[in-house]
N, C-alpha and C. Protein backbone atom coordinates (compact mmCIF):
# COMPACT_ATOMS: atom_id res chain seq x y z
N UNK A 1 8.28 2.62 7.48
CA UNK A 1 8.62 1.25 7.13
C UNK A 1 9.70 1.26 6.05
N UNK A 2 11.13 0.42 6.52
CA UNK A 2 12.18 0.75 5.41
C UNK A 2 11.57 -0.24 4.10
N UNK A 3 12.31 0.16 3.10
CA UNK A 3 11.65 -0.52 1.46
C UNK A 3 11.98 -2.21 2.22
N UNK A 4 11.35 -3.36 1.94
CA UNK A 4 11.30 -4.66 1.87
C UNK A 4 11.90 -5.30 0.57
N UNK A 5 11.51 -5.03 -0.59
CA UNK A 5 11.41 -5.42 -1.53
C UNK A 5 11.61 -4.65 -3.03
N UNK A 6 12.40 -5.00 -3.92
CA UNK A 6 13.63 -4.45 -4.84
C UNK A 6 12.14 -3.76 -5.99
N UNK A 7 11.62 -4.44 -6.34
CA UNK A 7 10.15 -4.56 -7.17
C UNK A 7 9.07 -4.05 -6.55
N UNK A 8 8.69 -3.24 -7.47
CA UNK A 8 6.98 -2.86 -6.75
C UNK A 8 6.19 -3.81 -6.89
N UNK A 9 6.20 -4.38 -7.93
CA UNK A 9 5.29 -5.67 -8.11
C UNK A 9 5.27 -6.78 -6.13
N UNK A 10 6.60 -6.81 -5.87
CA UNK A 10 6.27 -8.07 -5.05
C UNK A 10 6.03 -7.52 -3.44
N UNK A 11 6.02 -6.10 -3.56
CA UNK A 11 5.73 -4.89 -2.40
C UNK A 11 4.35 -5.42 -2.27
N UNK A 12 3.57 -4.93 -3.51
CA UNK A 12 1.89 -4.87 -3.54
C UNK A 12 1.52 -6.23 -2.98
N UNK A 13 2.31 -7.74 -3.92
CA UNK A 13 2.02 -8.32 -3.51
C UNK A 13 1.85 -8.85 -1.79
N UNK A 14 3.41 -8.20 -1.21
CA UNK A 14 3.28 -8.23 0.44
C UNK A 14 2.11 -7.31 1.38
N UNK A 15 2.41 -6.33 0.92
CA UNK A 15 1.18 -5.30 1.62
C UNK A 15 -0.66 -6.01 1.40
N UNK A 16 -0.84 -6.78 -0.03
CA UNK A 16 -2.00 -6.93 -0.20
C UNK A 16 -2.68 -7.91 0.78
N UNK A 17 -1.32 -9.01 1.55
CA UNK A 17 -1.53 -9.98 2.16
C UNK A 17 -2.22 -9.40 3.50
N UNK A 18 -3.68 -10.14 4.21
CA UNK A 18 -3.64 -9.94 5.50
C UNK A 18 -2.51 -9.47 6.65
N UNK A 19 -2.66 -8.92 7.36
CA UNK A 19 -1.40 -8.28 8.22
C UNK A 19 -1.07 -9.67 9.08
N UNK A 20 -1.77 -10.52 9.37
CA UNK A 20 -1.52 -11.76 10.65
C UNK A 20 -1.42 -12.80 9.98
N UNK A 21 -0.62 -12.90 8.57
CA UNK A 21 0.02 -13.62 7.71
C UNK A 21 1.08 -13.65 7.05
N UNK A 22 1.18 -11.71 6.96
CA UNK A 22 2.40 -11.44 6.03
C UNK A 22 3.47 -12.12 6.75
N UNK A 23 3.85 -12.08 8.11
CA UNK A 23 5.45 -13.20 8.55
C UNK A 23 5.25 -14.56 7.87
N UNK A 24 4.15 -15.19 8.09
CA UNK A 24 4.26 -16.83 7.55
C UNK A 24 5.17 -16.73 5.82
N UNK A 25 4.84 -15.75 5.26
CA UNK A 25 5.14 -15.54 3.41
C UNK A 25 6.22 -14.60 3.21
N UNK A 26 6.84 -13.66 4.13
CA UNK A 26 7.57 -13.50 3.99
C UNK A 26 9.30 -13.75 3.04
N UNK A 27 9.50 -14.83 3.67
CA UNK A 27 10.66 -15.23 2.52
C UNK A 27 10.46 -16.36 1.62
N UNK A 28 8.95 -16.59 1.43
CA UNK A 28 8.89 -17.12 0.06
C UNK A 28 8.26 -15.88 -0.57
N UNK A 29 7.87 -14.96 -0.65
CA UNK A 29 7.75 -13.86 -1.38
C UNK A 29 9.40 -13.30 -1.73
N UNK A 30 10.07 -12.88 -0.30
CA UNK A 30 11.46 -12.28 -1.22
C UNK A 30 12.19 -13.43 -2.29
N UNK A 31 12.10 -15.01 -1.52
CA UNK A 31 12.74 -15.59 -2.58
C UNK A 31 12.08 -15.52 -3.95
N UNK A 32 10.71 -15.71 -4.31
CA UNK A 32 10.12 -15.47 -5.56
C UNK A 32 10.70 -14.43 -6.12
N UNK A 33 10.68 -13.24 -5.69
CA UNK A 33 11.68 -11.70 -6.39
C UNK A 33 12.90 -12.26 -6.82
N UNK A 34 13.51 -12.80 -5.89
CA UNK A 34 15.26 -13.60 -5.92
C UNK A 34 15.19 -14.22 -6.92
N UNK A 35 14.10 -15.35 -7.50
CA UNK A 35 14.47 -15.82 -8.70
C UNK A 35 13.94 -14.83 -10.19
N UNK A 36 12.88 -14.25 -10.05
CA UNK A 36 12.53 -13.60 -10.69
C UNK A 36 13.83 -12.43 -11.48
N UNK A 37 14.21 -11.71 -10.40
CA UNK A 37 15.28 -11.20 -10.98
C UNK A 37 16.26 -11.90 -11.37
N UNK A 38 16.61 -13.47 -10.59
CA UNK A 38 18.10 -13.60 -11.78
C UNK A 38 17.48 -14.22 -12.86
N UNK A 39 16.43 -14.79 -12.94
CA UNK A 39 15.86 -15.53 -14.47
C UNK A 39 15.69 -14.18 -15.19
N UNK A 40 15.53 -12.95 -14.71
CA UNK A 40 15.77 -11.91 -15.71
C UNK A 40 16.96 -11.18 -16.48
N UNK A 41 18.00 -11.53 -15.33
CA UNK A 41 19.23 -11.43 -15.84
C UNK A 41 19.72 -12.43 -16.71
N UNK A 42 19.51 -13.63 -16.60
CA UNK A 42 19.82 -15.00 -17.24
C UNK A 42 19.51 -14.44 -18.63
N UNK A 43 18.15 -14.49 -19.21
CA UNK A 43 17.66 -14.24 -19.91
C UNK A 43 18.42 -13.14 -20.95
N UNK A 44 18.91 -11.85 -20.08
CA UNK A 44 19.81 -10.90 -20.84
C UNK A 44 21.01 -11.36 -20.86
N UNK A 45 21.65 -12.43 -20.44
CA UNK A 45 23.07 -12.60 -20.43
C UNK A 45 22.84 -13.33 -21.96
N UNK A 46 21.49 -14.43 -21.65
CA UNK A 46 21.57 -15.20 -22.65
C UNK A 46 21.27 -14.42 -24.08
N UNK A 47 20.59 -13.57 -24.57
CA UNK A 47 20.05 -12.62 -25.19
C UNK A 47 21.63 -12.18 -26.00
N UNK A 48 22.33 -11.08 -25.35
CA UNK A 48 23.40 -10.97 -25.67
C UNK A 48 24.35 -11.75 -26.33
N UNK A 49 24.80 -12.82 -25.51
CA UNK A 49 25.74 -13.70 -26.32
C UNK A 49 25.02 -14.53 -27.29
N UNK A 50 23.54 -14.72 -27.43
CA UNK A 50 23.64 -14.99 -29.40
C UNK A 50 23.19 -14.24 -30.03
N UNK A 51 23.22 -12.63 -29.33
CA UNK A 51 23.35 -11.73 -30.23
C UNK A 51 24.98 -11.69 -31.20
N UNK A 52 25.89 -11.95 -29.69
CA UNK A 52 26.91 -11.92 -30.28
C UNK A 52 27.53 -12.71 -30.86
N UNK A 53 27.52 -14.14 -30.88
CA UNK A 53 27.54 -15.13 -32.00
C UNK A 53 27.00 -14.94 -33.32
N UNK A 54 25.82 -14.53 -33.34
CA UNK A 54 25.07 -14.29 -34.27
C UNK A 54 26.06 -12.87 -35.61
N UNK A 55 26.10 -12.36 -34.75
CA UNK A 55 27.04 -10.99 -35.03
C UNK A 55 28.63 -11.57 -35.97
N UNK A 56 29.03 -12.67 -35.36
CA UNK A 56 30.31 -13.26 -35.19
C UNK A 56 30.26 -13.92 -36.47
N UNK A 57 29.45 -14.49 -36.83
CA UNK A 57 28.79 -15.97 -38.03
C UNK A 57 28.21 -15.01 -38.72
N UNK A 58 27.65 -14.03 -38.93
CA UNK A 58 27.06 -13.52 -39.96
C UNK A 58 28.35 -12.77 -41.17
N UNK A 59 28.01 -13.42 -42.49
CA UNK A 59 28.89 -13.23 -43.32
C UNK A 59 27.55 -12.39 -44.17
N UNK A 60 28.16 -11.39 -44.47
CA UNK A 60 28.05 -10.22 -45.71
C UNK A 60 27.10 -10.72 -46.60
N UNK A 61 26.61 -10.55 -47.76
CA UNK A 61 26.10 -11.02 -48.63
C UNK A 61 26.56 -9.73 -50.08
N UNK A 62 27.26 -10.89 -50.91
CA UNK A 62 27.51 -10.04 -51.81
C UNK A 62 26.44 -9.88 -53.01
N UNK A 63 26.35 -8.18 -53.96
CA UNK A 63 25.63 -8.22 -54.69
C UNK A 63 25.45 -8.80 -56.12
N UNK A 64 24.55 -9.34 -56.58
CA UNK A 64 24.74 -9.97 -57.51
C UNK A 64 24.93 -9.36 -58.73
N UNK A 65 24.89 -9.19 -59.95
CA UNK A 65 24.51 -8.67 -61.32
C UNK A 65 23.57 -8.78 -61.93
């Protein structure tokens, strides 16, 4: 059986399903992965750029006496 699915997580979930069901769930299982992974990418795109703002706006702090 070639790989189905990018995630082990949503494999188990297909295999765990009855066999004379898995077609009915089929591509709402791959689409669930589909969003799953880009809300994971989202997440790192978003992550990054206010890292890098953050990076950008952060001014020094000088020492006092």
């Amino acid at each position: 059986m070639r790989k189905e699915f990018s995630t082990a997580f949503w494999q188990r979930a297909y295999d765990s399903l009855p066999a004379q069901v898995r077609g009915q769930y089929l591509t709402q299982i791959k689409a669930a992965e589909q969003w799953e992974l880009a809300l994971g990418e989202l997440i790192q795109v978003w992550s990054r750029a206010k890292d890098a703002v953050r990076k950008f706006l952060h001014t020094p702090r000088t020492k006092r006496a």
